[in-house]
N, C-alpha and C. Protein backbone atom coordinates (compact mmCIF):
# COMPACT_ATOMS: atom_id res chain seq x y z
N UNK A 1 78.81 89.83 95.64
CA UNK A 1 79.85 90.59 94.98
C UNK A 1 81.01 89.66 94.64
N UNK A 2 81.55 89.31 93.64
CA UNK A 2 82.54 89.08 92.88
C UNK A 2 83.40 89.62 93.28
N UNK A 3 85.12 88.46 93.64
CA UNK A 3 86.22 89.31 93.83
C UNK A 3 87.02 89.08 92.76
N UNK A 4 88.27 90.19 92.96
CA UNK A 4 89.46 89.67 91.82
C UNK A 4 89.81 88.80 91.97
N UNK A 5 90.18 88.08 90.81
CA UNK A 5 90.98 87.00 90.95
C UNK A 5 91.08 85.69 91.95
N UNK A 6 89.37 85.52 92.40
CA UNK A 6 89.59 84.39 93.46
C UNK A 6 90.02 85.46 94.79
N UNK A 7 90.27 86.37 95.10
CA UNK A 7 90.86 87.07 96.17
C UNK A 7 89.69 86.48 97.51
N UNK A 8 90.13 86.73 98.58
CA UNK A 8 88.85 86.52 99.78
C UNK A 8 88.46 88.25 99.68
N UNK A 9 86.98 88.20 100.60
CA UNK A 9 86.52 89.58 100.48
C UNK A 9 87.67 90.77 100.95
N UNK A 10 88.42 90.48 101.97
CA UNK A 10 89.09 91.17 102.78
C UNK A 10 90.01 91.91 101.95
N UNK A 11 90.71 90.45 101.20
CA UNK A 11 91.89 90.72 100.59
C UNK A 11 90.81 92.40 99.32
N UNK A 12 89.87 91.69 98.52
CA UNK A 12 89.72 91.85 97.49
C UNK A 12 89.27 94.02 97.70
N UNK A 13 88.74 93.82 99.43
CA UNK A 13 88.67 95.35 99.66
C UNK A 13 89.88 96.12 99.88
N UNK A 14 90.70 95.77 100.54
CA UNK A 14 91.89 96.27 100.47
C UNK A 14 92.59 96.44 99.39
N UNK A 15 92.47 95.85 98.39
CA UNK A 15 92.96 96.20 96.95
C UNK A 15 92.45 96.79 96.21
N UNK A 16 91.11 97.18 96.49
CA UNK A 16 90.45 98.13 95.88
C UNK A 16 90.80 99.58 96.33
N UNK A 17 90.98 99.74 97.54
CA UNK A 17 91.39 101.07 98.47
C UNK A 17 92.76 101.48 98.18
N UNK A 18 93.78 100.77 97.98
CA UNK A 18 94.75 100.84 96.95
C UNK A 18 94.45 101.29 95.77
N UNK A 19 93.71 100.45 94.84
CA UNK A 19 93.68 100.79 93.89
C UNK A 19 93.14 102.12 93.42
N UNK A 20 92.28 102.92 93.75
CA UNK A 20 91.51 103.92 94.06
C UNK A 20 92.23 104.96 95.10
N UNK A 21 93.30 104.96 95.03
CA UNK A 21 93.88 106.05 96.06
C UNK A 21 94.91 106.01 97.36
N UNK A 22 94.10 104.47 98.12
CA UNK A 22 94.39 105.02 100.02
C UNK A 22 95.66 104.18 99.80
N UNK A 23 96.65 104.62 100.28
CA UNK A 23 97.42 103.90 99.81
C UNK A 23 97.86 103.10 101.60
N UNK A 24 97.35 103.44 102.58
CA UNK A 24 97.12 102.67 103.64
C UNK A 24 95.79 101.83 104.10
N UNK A 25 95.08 101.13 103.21
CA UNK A 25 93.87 100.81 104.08
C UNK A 25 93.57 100.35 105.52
N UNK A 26 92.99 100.32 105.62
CA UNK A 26 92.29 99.60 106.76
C UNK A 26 92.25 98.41 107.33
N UNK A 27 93.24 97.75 107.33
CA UNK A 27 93.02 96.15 107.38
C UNK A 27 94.25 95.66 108.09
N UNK A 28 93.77 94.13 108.20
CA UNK A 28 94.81 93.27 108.66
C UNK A 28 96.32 93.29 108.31
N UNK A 29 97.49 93.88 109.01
CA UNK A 29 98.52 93.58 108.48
C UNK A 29 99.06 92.23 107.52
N UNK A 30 98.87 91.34 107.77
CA UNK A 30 98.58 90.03 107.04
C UNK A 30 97.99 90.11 105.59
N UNK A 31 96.85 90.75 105.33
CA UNK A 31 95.97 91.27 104.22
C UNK A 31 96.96 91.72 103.46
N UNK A 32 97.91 92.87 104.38
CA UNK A 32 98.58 93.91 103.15
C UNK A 32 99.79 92.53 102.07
N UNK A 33 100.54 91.85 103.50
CA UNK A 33 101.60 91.32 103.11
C UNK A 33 101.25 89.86 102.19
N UNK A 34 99.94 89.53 102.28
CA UNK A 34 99.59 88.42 101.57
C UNK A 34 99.33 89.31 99.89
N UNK A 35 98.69 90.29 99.41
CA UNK A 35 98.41 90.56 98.26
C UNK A 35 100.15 91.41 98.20
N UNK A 36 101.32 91.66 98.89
CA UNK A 36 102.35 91.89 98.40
C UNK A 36 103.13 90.95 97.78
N UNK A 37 102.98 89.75 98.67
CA UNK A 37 103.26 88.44 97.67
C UNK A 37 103.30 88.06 96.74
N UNK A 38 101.64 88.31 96.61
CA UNK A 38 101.31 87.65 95.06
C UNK A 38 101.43 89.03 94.09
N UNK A 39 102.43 89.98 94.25
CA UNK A 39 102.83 91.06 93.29
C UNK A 39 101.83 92.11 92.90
N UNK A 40 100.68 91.68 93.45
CA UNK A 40 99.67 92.79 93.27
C UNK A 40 99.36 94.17 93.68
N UNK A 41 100.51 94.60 95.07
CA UNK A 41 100.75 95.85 95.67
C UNK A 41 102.39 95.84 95.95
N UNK A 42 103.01 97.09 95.58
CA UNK A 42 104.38 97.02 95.94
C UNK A 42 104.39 98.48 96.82
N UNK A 43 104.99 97.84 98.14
CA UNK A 43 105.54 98.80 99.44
C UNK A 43 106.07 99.57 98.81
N UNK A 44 105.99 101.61 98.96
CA UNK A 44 106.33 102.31 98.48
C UNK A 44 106.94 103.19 99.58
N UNK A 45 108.02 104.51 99.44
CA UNK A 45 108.16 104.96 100.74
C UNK A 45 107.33 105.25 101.55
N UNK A 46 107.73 105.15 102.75
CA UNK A 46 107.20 105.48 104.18
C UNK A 46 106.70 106.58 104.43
N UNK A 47 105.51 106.99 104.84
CA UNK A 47 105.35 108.37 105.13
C UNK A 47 105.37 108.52 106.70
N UNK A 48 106.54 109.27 106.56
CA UNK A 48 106.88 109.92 108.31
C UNK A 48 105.44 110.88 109.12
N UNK A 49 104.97 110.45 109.73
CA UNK A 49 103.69 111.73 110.88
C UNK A 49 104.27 111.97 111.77
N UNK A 50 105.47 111.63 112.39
CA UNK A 50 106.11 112.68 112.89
C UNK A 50 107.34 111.60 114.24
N UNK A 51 107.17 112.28 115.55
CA UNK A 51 108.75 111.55 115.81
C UNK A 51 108.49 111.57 117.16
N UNK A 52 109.06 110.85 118.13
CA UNK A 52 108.78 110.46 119.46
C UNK A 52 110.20 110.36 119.46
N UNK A 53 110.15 109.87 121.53
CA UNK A 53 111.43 109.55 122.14
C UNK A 53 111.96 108.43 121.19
N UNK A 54 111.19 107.42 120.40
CA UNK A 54 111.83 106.48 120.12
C UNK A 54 112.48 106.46 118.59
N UNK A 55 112.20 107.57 118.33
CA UNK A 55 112.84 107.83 116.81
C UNK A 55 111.49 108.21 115.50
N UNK A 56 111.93 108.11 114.55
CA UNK A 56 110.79 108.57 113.20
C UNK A 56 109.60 107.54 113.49
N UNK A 57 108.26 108.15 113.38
CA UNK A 57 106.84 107.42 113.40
C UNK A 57 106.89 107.43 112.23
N UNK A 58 106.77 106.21 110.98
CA UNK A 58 106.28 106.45 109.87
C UNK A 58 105.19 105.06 109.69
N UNK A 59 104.17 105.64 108.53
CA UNK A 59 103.39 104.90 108.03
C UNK A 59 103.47 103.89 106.70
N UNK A 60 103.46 102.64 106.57
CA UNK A 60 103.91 101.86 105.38
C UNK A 60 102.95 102.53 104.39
N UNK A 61 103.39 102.48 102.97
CA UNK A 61 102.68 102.99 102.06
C UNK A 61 102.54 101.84 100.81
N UNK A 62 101.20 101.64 100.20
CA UNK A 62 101.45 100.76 99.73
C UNK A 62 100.77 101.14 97.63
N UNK A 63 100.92 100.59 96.76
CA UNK A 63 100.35 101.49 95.70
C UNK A 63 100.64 99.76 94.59
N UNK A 64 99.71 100.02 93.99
CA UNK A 64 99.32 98.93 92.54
C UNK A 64 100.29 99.13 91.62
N UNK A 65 101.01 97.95 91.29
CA UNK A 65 101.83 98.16 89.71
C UNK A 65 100.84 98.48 88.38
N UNK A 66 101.38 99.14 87.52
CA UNK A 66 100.28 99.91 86.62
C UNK A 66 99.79 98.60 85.66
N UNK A 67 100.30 97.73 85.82
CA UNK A 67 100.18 96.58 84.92
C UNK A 67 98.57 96.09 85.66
N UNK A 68 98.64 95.76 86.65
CA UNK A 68 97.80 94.89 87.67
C UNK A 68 96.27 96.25 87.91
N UNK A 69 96.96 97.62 87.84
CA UNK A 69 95.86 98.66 88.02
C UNK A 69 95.09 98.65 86.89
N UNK A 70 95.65 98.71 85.32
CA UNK A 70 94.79 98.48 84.44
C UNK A 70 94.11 97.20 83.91
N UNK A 71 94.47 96.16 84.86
CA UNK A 71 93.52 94.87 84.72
C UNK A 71 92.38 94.70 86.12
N UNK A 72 92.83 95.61 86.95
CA UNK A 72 91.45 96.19 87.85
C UNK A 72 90.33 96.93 87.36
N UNK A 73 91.17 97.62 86.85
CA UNK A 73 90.48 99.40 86.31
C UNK A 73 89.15 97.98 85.65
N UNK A 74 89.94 97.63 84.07
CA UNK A 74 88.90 96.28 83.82
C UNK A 74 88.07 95.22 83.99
N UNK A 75 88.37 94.84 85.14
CA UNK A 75 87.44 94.01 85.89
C UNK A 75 86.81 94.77 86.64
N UNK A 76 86.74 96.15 87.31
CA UNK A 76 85.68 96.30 88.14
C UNK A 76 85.23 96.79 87.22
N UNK A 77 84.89 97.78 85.91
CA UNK A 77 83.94 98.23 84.98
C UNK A 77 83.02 97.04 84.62
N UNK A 78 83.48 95.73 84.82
CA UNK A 78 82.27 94.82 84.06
C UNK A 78 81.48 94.06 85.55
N UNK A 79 81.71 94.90 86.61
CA UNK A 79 80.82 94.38 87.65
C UNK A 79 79.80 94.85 87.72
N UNK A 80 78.34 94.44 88.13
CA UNK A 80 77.27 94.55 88.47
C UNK A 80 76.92 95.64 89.33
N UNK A 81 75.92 96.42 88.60
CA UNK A 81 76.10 97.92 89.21
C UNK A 81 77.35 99.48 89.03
N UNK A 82 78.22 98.96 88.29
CA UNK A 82 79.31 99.66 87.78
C UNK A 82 78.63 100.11 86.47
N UNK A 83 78.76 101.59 86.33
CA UNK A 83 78.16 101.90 85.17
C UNK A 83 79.60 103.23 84.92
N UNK A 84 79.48 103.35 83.57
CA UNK A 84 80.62 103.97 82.97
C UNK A 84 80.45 105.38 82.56
């Protein structure tokens, strides 16, 4: 399988799970903040699940600039096994 842009697999699944919806995947904290870097996901508000002794529990949220989503959207349609 082919990733974006040179991405490693890790990176390249986590940006797909983004891209497609989760806007928390599954992965290495590192993962998230390395593809925030390179401008390809921008931190969006926090979603609060709720609140302890120590104050608000919230979850980082993360979502694709529409620029970078429609040059995904494009590269995964011409992958192998992607049918339209």
């Amino acid at each position: 399988m082919m990733t974006f842009d040179g991405l490693s697999r890790q990176k390249d699944k986590a940006l797909a799970k983004i891209a497609t919806g989760t806007p928390l995947p599954r992965c290495h904290p590192a993962t998230l903040q390395s593809l925030e870097r390179k401008g390809l996901i921008v931190r969006v508000q926090d979603k609060v699940v709720g609140h302890d002794a120590f104050g608000v529990v919230a979850l980082p949220q993360y979502e694709m600039p529409i620029h970078h989503h429609i040059r995904w959207c494009a590269w995964a349609a011409e992958q192998e096994g992607i049918t339209s």
